[in-house]
PDB file of N, CA and C in Angstrom:
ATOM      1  N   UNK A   1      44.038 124.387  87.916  1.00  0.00           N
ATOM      2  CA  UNK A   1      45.379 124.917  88.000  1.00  0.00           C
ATOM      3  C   UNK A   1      45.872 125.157  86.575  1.00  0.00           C
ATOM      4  N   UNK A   2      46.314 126.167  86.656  1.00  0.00           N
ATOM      5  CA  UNK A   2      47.138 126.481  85.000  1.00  0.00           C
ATOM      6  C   UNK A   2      48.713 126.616  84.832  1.00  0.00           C
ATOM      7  N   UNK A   3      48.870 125.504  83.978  1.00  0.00           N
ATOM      8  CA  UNK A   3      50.506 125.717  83.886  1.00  0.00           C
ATOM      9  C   UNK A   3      51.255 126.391  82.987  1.00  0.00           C
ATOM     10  N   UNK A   4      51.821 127.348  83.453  1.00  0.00           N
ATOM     11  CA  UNK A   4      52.597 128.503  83.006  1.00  0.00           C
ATOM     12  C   UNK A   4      54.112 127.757  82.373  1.00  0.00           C
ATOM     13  N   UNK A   5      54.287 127.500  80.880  1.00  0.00           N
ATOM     14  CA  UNK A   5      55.526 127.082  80.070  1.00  0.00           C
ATOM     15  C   UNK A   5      56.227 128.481  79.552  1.00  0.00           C
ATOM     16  N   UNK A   6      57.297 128.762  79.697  1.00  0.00           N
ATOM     17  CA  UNK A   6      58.287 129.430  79.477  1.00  0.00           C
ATOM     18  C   UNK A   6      59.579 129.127  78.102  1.00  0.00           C
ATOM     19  N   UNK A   7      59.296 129.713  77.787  1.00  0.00           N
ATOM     20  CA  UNK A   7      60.342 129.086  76.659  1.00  0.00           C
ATOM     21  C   UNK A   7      61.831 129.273  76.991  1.00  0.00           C
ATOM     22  N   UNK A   8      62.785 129.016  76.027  1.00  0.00           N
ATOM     23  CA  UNK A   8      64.393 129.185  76.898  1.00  0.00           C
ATOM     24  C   UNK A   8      64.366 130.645  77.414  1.00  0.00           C
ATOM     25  N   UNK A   9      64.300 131.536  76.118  1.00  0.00           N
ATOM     26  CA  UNK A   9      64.166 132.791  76.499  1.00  0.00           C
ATOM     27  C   UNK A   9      63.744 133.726  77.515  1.00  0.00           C
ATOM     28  N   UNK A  10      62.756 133.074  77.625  1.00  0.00           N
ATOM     29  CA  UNK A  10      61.921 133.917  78.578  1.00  0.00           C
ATOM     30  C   UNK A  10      62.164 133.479  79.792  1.00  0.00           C
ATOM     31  N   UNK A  11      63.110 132.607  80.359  1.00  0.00           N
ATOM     32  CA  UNK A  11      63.193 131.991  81.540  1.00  0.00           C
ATOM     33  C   UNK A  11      64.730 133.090  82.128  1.00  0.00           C
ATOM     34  N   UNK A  12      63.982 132.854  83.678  1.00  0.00           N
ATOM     35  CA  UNK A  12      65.113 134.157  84.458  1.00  0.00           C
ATOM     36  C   UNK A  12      66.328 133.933  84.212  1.00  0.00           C
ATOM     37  N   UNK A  13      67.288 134.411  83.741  1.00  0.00           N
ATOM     38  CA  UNK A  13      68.674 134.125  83.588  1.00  0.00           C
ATOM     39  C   UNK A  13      69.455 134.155  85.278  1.00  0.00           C
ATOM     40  N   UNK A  14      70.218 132.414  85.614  1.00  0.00           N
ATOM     41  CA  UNK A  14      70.563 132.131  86.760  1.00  0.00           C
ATOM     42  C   UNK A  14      72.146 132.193  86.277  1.00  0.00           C
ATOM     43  N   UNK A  15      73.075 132.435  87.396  1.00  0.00           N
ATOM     44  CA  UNK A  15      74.611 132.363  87.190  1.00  0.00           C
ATOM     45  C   UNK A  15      74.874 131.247  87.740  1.00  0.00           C
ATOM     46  N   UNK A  16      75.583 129.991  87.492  1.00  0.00           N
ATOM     47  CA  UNK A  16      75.771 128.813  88.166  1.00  0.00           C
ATOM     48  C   UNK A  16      76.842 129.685  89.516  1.00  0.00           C
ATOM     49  N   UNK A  17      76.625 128.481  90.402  1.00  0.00           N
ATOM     50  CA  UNK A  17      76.866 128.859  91.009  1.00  0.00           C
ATOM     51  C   UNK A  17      78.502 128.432  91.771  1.00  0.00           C
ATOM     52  N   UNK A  18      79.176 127.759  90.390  1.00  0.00           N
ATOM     53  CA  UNK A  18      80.354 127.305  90.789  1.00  0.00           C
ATOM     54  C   UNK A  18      80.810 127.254  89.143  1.00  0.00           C
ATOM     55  N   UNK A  19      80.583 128.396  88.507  1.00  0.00           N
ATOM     56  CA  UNK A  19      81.424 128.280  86.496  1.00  0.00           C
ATOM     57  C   UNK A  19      82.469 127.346  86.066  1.00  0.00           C
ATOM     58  N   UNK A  20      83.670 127.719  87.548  1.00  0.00           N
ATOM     59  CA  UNK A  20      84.575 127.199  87.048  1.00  0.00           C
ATOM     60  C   UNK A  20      84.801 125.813  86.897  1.00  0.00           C
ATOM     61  N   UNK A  21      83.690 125.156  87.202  1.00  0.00           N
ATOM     62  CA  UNK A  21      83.556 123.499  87.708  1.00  0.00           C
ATOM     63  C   UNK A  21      82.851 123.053  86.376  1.00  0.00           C
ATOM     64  N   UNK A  22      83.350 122.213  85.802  1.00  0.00           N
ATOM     65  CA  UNK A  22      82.966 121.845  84.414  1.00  0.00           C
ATOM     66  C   UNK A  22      82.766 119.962  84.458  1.00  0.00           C
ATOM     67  N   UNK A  23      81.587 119.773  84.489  1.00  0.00           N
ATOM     68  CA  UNK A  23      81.681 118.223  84.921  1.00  0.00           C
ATOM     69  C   UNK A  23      81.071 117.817  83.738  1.00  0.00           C
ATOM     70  N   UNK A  24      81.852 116.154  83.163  1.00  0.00           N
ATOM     71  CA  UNK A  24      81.339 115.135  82.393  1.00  0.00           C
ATOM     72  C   UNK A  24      80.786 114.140  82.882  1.00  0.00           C
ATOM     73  N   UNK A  25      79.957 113.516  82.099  1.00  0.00           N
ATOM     74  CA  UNK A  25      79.618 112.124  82.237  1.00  0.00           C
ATOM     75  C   UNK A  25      80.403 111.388  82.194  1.00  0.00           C
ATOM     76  N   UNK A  26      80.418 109.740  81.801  1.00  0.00           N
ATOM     77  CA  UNK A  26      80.712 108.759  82.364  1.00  0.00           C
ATOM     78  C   UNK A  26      81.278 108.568  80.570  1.00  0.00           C
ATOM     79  N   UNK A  27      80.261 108.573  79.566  1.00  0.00           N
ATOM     80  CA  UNK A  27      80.511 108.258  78.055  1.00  0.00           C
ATOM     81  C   UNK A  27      81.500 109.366  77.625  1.00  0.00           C
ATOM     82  N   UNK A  28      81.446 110.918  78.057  1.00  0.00           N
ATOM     83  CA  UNK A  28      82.217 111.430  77.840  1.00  0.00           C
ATOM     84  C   UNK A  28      84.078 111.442  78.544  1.00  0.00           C
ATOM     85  N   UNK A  29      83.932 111.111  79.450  1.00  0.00           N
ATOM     86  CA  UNK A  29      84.890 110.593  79.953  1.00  0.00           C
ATOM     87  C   UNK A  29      85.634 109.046  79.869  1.00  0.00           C
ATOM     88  N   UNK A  30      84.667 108.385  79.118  1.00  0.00           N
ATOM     89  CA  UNK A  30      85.216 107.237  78.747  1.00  0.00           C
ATOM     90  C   UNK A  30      85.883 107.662  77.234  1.00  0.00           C
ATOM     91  N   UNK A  31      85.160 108.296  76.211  1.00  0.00           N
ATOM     92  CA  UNK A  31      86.148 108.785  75.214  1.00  0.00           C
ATOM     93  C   UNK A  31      87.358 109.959  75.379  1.00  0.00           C
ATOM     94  N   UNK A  32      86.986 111.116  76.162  1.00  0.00           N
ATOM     95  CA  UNK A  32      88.517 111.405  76.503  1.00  0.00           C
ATOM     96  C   UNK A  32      89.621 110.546  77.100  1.00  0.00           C
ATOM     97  N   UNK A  33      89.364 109.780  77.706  1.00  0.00           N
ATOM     98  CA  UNK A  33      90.757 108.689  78.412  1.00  0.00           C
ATOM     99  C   UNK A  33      90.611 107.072  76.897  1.00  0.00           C
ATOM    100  N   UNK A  34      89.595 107.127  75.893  1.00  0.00           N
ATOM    101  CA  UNK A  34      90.327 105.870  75.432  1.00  0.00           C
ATOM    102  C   UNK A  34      90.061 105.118  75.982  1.00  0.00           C
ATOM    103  N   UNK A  35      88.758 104.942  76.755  1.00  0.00           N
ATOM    104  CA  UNK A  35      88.957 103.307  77.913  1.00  0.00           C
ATOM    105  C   UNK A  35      87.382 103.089  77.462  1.00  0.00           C
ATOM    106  N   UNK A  36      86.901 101.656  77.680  1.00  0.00           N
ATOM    107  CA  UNK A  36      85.519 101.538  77.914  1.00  0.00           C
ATOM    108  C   UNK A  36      85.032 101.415  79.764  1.00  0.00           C
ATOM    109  N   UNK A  37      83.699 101.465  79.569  1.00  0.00           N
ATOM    110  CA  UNK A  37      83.380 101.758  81.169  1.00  0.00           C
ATOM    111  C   UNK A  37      83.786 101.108  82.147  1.00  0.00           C
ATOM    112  N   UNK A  38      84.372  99.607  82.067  1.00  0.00           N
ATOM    113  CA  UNK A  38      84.810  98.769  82.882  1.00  0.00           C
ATOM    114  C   UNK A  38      86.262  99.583  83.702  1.00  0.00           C
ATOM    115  N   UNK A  39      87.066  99.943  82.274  1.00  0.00           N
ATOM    116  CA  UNK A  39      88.462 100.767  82.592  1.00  0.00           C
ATOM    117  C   UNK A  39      88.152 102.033  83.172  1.00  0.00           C
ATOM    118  N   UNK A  40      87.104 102.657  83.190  1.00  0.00           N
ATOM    119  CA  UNK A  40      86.907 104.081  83.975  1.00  0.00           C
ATOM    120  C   UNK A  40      86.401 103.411  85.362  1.00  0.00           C
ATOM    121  N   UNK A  41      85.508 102.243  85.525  1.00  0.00           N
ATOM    122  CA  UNK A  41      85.243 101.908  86.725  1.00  0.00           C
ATOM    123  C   UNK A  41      86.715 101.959  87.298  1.00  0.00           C
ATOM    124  N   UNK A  42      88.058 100.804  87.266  1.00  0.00           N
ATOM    125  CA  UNK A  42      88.900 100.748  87.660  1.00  0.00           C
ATOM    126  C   UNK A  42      89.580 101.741  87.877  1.00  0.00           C
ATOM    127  N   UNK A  43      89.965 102.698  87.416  1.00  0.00           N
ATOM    128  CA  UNK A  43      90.154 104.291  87.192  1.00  0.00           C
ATOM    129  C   UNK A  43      90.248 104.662  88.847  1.00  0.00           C
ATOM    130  N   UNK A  44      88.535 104.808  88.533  1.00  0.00           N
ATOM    131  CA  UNK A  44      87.704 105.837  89.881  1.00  0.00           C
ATOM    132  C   UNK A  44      88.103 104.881  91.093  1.00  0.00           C
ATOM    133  N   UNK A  45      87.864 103.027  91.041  1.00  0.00           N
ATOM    134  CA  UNK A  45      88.224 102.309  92.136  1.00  0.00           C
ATOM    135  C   UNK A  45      89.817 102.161  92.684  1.00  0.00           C
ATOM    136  N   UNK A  46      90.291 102.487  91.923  1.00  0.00           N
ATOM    137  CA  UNK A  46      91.859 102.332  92.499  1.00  0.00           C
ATOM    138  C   UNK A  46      92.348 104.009  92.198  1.00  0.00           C
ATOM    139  N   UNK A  47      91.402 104.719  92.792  1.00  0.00           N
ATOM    140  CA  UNK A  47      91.950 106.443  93.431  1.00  0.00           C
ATOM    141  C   UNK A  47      92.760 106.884  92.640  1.00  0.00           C
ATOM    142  N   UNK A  48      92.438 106.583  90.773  1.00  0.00           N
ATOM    143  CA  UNK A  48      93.334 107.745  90.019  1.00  0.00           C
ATOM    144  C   UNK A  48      92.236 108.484  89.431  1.00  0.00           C
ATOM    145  N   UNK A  49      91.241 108.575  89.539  1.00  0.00           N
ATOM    146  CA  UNK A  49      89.659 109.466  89.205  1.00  0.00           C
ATOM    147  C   UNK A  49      89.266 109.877  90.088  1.00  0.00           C
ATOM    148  N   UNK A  50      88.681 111.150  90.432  1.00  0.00           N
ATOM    149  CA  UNK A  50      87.547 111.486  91.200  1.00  0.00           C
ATOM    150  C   UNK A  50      85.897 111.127  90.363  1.00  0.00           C
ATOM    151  N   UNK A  51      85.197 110.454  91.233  1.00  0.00           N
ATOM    152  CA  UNK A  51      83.922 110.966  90.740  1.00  0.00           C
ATOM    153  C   UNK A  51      82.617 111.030  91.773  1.00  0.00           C
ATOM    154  N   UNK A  52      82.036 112.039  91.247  1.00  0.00           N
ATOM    155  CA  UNK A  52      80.947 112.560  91.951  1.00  0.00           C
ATOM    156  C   UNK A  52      79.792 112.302  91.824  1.00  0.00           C
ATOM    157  N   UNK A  53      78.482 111.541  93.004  1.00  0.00           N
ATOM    158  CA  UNK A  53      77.305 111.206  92.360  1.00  0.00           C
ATOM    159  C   UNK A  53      76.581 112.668  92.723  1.00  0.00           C
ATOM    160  N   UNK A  54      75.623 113.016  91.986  1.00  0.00           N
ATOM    161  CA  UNK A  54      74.922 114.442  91.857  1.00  0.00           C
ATOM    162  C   UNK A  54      73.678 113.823  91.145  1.00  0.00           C
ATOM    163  N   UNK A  55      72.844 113.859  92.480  1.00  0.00           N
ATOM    164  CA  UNK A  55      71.416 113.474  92.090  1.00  0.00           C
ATOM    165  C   UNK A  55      71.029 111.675  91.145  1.00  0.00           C
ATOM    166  N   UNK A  56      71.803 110.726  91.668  1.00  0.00           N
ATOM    167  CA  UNK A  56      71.836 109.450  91.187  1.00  0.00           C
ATOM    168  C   UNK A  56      72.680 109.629  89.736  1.00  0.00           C
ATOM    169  N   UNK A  57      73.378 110.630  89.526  1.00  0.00           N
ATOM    170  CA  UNK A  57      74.222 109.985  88.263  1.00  0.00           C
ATOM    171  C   UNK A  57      75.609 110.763  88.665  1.00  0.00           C
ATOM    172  N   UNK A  58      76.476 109.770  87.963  1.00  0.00           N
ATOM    173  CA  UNK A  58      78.082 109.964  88.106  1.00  0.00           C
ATOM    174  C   UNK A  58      78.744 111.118  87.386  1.00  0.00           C
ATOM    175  N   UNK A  59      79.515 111.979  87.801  1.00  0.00           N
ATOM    176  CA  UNK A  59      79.785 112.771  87.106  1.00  0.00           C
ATOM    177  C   UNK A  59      81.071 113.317  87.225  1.00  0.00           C
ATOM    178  N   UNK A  60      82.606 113.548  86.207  1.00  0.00           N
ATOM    179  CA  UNK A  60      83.438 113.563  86.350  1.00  0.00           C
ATOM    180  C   UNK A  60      84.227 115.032  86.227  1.00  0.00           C
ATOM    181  N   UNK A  61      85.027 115.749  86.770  1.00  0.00           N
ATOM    182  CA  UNK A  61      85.372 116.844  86.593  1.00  0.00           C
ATOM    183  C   UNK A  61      86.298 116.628  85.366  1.00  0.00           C
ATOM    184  N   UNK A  62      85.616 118.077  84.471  1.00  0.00           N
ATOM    185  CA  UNK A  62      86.660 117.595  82.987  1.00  0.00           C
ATOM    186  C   UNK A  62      88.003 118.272  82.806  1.00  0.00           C
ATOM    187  N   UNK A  63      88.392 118.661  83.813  1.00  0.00           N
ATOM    188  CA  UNK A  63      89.590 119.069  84.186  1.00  0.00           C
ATOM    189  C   UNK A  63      90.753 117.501  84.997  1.00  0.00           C
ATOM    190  N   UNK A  64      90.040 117.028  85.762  1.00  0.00           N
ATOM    191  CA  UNK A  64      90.558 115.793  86.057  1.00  0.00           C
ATOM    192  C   UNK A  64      90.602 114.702  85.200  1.00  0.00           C
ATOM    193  N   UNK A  65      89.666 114.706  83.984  1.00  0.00           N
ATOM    194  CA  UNK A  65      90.064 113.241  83.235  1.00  0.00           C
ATOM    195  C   UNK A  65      90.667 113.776  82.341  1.00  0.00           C
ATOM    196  N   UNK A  66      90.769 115.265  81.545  1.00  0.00           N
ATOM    197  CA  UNK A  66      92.048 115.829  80.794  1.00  0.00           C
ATOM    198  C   UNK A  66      93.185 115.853  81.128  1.00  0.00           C
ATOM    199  N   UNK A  67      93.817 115.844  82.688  1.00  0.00           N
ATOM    200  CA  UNK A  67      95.046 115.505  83.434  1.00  0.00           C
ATOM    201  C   UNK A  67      95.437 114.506  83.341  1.00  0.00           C
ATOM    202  N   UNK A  68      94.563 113.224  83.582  1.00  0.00           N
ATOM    203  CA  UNK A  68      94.666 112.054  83.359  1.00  0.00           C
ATOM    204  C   UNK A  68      94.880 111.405  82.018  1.00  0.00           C
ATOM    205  N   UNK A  69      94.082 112.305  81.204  1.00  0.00           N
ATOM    206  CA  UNK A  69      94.345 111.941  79.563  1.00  0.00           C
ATOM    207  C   UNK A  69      95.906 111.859  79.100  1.00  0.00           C
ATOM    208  N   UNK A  70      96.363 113.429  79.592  1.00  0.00           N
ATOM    209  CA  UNK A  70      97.480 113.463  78.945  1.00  0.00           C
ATOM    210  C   UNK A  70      98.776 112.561  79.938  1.00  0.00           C
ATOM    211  N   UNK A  71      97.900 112.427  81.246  1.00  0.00           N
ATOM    212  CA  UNK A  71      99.312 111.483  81.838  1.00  0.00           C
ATOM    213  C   UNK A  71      99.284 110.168  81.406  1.00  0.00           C
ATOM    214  N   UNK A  72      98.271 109.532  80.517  1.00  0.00           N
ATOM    215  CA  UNK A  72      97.898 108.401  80.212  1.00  0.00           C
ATOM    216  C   UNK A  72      99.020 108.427  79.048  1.00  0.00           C
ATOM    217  N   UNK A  73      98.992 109.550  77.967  1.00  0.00           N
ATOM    218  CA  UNK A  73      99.505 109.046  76.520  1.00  0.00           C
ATOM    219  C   UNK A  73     100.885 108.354  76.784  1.00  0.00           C
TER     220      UNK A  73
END
């Protein structure tokens, strides 16, 4: 069998399939809100975070923890 590597370039250009949806991690969302991970756990557990698991990892819309940022200051 021969495996065919593609470089970035040369790979088919795909359109996501939802742009406007911009999701962070867990580290990035712990430095936009100022909290360490314990305080983002509490966050997401007492229903002022959404977060989403996508394929075994957590992932936060960065539109929702920027809302939260600024209702935090």
């Amino acid at each position: 069998m021969t495996m065919i590597q593609m470089t970035v370039a040369e790979r088919p250009r795909t359109t996501p399939t939802h742009p406007d949806i911009d999701l962070v991690g867990p580290l990035e969302a712990c430095e936009m809100l100022v909290v360490d991970e314990a305080e983002l756990l509490e966050l997401v557990n007492s229903d002022q975070l959404s977060a989403y698991r996508l394929g075994g990892h957590i992932r936060f819309r960065s539109t929702d923890v920027a809302s939260l940022a600024g209702a935090r200051l």
